[in-house]
N, C-alpha and C. Protein backbone atom coordinates (compact mmCIF):
# COMPACT_ATOMS: atom_id res chain seq x y z
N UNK A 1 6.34 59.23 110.67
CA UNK A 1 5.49 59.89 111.64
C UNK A 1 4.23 59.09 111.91
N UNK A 2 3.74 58.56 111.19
CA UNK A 2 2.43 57.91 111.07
C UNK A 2 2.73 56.64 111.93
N UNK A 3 4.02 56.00 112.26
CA UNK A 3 4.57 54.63 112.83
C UNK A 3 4.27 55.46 114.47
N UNK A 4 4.48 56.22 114.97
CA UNK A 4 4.72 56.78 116.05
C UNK A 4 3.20 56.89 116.38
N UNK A 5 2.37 57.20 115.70
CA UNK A 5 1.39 57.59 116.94
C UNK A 5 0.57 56.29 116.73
N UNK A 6 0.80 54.98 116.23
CA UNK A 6 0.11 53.66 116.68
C UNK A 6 0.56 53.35 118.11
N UNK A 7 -0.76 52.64 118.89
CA UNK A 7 -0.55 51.92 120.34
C UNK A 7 0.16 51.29 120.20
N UNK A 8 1.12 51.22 121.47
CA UNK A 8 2.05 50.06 121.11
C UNK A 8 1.51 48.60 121.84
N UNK A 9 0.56 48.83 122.54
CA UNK A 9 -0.53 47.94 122.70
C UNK A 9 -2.06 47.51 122.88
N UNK A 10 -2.85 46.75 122.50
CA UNK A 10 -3.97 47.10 121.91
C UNK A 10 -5.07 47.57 123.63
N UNK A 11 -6.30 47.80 123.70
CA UNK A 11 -7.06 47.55 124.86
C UNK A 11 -7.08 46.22 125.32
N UNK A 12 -7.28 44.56 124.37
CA UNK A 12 -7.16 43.84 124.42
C UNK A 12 -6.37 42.92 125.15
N UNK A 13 -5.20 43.73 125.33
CA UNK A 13 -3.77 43.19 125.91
C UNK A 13 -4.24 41.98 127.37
N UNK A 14 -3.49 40.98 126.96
CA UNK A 14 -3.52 40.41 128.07
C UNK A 14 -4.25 39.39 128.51
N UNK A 15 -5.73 39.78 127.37
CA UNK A 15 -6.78 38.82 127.37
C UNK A 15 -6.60 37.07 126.92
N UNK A 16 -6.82 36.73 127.70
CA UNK A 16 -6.64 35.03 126.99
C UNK A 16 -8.01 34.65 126.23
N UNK A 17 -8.26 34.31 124.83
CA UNK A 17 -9.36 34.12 124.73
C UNK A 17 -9.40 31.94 124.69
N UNK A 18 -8.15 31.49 124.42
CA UNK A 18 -8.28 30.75 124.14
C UNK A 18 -7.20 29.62 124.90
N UNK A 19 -7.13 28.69 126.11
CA UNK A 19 -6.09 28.36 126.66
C UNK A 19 -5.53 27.08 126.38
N UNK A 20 -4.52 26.72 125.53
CA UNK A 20 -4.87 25.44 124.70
C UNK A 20 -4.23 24.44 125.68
N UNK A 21 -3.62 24.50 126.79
CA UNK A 21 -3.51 23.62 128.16
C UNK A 21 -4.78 23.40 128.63
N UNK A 22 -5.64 24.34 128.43
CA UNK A 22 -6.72 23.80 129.46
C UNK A 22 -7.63 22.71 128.13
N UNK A 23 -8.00 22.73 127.32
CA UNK A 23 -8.19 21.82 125.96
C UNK A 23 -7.93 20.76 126.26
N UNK A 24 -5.55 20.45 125.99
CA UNK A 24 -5.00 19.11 126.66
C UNK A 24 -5.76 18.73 127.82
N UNK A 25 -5.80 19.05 128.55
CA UNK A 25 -6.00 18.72 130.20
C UNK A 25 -7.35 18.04 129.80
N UNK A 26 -8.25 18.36 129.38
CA UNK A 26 -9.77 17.86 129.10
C UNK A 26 -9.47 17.11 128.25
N UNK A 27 -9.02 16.70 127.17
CA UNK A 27 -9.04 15.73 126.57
C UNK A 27 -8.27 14.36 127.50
N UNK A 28 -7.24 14.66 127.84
CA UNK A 28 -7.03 13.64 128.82
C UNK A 28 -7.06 13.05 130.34
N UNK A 29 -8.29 14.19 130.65
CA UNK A 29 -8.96 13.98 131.99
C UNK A 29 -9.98 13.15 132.47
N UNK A 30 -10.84 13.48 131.08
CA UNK A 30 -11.88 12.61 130.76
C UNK A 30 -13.12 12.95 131.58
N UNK A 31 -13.71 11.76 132.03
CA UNK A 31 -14.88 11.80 133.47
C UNK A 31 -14.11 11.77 134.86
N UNK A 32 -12.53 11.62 134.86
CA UNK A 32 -11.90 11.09 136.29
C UNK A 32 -12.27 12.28 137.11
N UNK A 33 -12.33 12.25 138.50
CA UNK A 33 -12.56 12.59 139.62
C UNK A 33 -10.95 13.29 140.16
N UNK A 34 -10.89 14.23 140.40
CA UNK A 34 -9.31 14.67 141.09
C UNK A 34 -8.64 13.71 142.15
N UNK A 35 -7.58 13.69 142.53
CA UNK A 35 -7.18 13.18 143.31
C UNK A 35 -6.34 14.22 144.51
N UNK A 36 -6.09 13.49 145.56
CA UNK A 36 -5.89 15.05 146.71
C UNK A 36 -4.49 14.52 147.07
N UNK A 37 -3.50 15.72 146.82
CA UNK A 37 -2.37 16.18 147.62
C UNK A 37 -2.19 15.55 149.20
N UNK A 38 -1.47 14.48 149.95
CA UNK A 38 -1.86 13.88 151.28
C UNK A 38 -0.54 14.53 152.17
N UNK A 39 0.32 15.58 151.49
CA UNK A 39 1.34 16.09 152.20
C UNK A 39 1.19 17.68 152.09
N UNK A 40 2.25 18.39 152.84
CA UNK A 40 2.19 19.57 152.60
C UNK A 40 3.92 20.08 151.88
N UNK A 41 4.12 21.09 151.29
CA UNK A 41 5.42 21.45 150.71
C UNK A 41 5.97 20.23 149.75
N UNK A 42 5.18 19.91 148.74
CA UNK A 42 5.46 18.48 148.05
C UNK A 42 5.98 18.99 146.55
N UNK A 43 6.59 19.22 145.95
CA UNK A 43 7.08 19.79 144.70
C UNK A 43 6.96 19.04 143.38
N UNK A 44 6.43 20.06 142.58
CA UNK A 44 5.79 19.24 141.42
C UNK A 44 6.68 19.99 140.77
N UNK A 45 7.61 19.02 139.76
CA UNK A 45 8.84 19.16 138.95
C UNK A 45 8.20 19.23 137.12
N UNK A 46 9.15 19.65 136.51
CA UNK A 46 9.46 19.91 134.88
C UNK A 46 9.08 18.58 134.29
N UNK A 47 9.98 17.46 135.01
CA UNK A 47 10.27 16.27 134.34
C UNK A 47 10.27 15.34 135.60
N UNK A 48 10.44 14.01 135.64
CA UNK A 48 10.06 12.84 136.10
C UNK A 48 11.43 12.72 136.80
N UNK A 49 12.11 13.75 137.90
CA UNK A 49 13.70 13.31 137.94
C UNK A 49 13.83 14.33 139.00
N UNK A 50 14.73 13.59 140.16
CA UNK A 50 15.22 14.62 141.04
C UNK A 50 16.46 14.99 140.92
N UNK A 51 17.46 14.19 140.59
CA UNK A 51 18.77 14.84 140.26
C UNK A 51 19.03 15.26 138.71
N UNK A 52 18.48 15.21 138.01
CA UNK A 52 18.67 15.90 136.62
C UNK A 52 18.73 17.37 136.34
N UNK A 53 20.18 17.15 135.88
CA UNK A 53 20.23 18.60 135.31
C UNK A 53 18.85 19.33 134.85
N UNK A 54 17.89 18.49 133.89
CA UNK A 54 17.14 19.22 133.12
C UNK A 54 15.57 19.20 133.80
N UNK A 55 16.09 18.87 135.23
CA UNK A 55 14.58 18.76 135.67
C UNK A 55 14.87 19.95 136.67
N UNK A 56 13.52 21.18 136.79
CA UNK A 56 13.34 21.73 137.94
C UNK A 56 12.03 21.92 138.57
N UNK A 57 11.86 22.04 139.91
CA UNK A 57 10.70 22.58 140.60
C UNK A 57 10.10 24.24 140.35
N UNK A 58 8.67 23.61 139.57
CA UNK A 58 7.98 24.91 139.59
C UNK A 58 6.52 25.31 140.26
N UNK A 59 6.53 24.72 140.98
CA UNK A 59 5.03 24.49 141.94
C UNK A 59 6.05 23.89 142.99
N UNK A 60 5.02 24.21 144.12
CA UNK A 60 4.79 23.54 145.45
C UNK A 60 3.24 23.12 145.69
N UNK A 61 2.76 22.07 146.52
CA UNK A 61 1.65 21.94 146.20
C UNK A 61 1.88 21.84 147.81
N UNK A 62 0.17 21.37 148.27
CA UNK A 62 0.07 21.32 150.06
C UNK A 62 -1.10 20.57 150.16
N UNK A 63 -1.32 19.91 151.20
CA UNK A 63 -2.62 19.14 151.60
C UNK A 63 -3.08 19.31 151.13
N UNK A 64 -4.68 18.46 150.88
CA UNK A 64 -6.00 19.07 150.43
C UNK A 64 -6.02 19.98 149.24
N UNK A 65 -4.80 19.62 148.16
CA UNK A 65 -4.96 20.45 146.86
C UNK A 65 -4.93 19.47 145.85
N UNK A 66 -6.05 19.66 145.17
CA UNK A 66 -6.60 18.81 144.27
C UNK A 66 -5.91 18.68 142.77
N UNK A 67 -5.66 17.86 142.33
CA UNK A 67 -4.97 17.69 141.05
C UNK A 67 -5.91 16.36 140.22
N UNK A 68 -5.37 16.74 138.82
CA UNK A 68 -5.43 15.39 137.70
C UNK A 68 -4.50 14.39 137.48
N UNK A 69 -4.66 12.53 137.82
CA UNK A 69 -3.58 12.03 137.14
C UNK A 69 -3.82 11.54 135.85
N UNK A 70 -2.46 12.16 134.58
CA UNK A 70 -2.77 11.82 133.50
C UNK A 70 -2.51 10.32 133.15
N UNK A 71 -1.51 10.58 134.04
CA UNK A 71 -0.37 9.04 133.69
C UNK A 71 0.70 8.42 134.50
N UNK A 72 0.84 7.40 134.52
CA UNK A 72 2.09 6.45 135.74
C UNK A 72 3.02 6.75 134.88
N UNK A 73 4.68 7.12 135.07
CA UNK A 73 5.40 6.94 134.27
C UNK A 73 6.68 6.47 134.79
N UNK A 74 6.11 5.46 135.84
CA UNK A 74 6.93 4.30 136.26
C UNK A 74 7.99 4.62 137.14
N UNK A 75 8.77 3.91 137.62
CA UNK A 75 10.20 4.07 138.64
C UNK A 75 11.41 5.21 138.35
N UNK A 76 11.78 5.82 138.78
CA UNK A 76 12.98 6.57 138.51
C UNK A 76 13.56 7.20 139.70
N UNK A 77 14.80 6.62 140.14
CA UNK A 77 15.74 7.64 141.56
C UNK A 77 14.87 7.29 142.67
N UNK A 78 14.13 6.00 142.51
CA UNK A 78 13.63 5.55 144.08
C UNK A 78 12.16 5.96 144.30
N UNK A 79 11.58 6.78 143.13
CA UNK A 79 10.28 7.26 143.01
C UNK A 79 9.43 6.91 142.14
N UNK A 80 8.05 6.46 142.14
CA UNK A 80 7.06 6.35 141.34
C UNK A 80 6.30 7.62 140.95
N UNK A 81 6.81 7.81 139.17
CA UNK A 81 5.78 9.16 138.75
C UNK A 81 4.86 9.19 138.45
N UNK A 82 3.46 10.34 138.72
CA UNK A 82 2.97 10.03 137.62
C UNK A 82 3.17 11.65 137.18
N UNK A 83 1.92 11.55 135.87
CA UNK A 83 2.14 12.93 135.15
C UNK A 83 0.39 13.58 135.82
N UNK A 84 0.68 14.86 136.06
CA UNK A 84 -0.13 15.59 136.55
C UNK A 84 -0.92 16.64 135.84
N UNK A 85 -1.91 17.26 136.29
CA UNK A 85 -2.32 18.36 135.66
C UNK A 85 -3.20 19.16 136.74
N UNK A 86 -2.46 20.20 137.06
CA UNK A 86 -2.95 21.40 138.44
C UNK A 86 -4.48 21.99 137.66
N UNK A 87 -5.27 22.02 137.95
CA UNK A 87 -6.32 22.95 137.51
C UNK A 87 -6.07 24.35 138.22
N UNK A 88 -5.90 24.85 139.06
CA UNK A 88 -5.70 26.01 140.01
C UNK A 88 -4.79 26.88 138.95
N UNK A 89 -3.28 25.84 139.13
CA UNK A 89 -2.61 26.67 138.13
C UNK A 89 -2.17 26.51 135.99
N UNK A 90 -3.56 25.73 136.20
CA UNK A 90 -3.64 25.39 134.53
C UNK A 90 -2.21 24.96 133.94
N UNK A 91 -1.46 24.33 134.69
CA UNK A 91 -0.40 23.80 134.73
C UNK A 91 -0.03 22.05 134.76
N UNK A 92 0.90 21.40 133.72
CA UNK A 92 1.45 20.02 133.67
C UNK A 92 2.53 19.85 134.85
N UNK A 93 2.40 18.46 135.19
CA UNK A 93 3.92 18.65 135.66
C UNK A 93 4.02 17.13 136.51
N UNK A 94 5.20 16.55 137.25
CA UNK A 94 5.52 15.63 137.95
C UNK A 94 5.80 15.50 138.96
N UNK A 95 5.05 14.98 139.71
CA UNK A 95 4.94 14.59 141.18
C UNK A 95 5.47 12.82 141.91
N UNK A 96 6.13 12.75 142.85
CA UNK A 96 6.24 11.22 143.15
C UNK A 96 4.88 10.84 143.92
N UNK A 97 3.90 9.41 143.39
CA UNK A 97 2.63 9.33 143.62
C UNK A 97 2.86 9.44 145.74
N UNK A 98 3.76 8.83 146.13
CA UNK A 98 3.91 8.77 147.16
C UNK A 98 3.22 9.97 148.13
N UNK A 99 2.80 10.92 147.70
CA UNK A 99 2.41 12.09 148.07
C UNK A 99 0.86 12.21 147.91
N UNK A 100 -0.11 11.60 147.24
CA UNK A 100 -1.18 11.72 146.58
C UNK A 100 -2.22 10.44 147.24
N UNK A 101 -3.26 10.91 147.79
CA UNK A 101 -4.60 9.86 147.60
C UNK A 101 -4.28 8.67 146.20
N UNK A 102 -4.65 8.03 147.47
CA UNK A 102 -4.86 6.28 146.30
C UNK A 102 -5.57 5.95 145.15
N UNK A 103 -6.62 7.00 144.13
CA UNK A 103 -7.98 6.64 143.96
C UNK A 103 -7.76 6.63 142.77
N UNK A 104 -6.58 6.83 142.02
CA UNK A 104 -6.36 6.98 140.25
C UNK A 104 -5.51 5.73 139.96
N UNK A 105 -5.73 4.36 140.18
CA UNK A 105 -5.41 2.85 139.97
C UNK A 105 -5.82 2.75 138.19
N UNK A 106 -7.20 3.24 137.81
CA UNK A 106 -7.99 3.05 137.12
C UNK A 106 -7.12 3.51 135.40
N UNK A 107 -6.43 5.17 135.65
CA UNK A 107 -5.16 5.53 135.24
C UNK A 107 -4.17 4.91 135.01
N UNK A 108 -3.64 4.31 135.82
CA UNK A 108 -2.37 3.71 135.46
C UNK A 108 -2.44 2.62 134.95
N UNK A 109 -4.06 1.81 135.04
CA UNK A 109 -3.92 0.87 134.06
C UNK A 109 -4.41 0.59 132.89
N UNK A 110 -4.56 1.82 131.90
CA UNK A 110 -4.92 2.19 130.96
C UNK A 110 -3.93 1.75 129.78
């Protein structure tokens, strides 16, 4: 009887106190400056791959939407990746640079 009348969830619920993506993202953002989205309907994938089974699209991104590049991760299926980080949606992920302002050189040759 005593199991039954505990909340089955607290007031608390839901609260993020602590977002350990947004942490990553700052540690490897550094001082860089965002770089801007130069297309619209451009899809930022799982993994570095358009025909892979194990890669899927979970964002769409559009003009004038600002992102982090973490990293180049070179040629694959006709595309140059790099690795990303959305601030909007506190989210990782892979984009072909082909889509993106020129201004993160500085990145890839790290």
């Amino acid at each position: 009887m005593f199991l039954a009348s505990l909340p089955v969830f607290s007031a608390n619920a839901g609260k993020l106190l602590f977002n350990p993506r947004e942490a990553i993202a700052r540690k490897f953002i550094g001082g860089q400056s965002t770089t801007l989205v130069i297309a619209d309907n451009v899809n930022v994938r799982n993994r570095a791959t358009v025909y892979g089974s194990s890669g899927f699209v979970f964002a769409i991104l559009n003009k004038g939407d600002k992102i982090y590049v973490l990293s180049c991760e070179g040629v694959s299926e006709g595309y140059s990746w790099v690795h990303i980080y959305i601030p909007d949606l506190k989210e990782f992920g892979y984009i072909a640079e082909q889509f993106l302002q020129n201004n993160y050189n500085q990145v890839c040759r790290r």
